[in-house]
C-alpha atoms as a PDB file:
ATOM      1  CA  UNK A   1      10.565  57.309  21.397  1.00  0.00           C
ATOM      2  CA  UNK A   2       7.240  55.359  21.035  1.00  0.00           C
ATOM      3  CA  UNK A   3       6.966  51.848  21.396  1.00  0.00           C
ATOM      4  CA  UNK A   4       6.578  50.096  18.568  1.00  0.00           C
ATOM      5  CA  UNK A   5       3.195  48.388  17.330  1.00  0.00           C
ATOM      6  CA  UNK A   6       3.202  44.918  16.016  1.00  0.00           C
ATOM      7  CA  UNK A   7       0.614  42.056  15.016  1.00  0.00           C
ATOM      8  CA  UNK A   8       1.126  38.539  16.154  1.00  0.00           C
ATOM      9  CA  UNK A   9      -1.381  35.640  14.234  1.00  0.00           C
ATOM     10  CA  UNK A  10      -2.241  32.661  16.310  1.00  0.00           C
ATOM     11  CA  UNK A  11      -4.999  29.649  16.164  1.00  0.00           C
ATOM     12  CA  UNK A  12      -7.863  32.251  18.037  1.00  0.00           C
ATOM     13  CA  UNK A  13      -6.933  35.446  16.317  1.00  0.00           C
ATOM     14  CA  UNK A  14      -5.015  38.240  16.356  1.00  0.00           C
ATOM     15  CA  UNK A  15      -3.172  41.068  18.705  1.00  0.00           C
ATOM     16  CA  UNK A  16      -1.618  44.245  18.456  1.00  0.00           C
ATOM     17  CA  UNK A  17       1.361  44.574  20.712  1.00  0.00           C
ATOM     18  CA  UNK A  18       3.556  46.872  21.953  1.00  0.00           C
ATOM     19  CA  UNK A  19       7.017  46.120  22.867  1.00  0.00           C
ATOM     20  CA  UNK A  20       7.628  48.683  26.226  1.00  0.00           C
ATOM     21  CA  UNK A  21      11.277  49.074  27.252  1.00  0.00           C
ATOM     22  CA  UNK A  22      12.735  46.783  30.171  1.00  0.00           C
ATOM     23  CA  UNK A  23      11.080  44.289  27.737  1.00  0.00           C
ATOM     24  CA  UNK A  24       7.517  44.514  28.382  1.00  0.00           C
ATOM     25  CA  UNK A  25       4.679  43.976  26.417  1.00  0.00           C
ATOM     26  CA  UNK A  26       1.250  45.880  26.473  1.00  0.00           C
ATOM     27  CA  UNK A  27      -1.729  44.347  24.295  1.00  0.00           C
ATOM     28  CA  UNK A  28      -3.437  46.881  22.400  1.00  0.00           C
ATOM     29  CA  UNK A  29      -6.192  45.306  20.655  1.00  0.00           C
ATOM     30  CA  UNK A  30      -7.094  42.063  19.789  1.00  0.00           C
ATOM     31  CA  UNK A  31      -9.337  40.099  17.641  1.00  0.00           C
ATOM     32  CA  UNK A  32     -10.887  36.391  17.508  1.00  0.00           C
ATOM     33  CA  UNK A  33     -10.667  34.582  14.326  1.00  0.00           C
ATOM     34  CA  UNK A  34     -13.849  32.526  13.345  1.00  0.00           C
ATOM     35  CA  UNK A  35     -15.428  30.175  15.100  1.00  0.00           C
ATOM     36  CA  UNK A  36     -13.362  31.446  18.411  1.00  0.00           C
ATOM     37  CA  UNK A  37     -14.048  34.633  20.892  1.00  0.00           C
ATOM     38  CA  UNK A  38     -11.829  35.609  23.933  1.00  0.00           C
ATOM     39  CA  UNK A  39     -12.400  34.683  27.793  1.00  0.00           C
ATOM     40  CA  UNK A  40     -13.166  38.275  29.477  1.00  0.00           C
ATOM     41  CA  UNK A  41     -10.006  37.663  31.712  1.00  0.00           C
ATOM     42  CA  UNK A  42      -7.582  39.047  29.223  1.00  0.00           C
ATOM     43  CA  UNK A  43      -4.144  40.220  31.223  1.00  0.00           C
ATOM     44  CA  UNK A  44      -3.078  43.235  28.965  1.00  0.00           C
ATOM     45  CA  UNK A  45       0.012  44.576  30.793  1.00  0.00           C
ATOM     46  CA  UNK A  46       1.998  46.725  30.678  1.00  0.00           C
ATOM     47  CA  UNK A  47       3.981  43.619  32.368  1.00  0.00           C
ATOM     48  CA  UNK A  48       6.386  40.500  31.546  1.00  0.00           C
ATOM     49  CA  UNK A  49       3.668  39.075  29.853  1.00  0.00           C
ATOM     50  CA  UNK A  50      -0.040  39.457  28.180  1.00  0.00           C
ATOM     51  CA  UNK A  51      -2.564  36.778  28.189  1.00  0.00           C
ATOM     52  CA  UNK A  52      -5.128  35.840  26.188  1.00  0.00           C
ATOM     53  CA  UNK A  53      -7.658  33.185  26.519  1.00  0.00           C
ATOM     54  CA  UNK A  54      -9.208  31.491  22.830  1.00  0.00           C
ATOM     55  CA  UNK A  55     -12.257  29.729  23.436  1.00  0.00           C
ATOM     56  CA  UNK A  56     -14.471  27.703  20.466  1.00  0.00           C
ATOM     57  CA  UNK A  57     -17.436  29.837  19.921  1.00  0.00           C
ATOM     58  CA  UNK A  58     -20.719  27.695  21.209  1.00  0.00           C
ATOM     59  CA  UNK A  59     -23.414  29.358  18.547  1.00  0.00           C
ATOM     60  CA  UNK A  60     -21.436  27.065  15.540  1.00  0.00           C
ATOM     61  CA  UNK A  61     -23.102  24.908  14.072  1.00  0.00           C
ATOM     62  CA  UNK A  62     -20.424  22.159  13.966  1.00  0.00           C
ATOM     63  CA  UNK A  63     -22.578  19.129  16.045  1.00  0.00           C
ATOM     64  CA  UNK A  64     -21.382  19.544  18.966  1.00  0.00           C
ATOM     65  CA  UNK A  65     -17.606  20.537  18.399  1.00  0.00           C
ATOM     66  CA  UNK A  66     -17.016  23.517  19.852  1.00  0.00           C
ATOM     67  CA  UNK A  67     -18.034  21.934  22.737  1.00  0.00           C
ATOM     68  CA  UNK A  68     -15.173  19.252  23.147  1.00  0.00           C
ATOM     69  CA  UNK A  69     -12.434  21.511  21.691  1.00  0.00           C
ATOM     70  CA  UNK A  70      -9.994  23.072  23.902  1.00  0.00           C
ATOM     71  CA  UNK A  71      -9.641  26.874  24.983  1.00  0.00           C
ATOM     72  CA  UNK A  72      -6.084  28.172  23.803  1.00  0.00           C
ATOM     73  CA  UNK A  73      -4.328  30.273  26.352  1.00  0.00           C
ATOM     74  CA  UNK A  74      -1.384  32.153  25.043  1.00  0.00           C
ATOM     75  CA  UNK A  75       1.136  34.264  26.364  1.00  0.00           C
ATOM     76  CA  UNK A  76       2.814  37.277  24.681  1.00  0.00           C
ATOM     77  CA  UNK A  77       5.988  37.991  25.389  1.00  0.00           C
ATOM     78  CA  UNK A  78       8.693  40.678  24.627  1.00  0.00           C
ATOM     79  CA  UNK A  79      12.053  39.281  24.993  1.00  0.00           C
ATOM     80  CA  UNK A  80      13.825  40.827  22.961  1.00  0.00           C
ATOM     81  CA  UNK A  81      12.459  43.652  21.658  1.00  0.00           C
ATOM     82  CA  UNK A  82       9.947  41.944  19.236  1.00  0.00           C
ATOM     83  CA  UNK A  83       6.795  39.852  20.246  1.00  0.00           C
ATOM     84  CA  UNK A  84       6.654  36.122  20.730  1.00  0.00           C
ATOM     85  CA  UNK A  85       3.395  33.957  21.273  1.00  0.00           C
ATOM     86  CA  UNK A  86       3.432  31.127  23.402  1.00  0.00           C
ATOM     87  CA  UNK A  87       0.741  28.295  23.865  1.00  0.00           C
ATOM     88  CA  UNK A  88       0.511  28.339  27.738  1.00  0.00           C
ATOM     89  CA  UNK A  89       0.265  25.189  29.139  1.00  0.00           C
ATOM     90  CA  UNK A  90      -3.273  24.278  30.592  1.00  0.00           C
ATOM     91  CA  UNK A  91      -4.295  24.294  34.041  1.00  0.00           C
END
């Protein structure tokens, strides 16, 4: 049996997910909503968890903004068959 694709929404964008057996979780794809792009240093699994880094996009033209907002790090998660998105905590 194939595991099963889903799409998780989160401030940053957008990843497909699958849910592995032994509940892990393998990223697919993803996808940066405006304004944001992802670090390079995505962790994509198969494993416990997936990682992906939002950062603000520096070519806005928001005065400065993107500079002094924060990168969102999440982590995606397969507990229990189905995906969950967490807001890792920074560094």
């Amino acid at each position: 049996m194939a595991p099963e694709r889903s799409t998780v929404r989160f401030t940053g964008g957008t990843a497909t997910v699958e849910c592995r057996p032994g509940g892990t979780v393998y990223l697919v794809s993803w996808s940066p909503a405006d304004g944001y792009h992802f670090d390079e240093d995505v962790v994509r699994g198969p494993g416990r968890a997936a990682r992906l880094e939002a950062e603000p996009s520096d070519d806005a033209d928001d005065g400065g903004a993107a500079e002094d907002a924060d990168d969102l790090t999440y982590d995606i998660t397969c507990p229990d068959g189905r995906p969950r998105v967490h807001r890792a905590p920074d560094d």
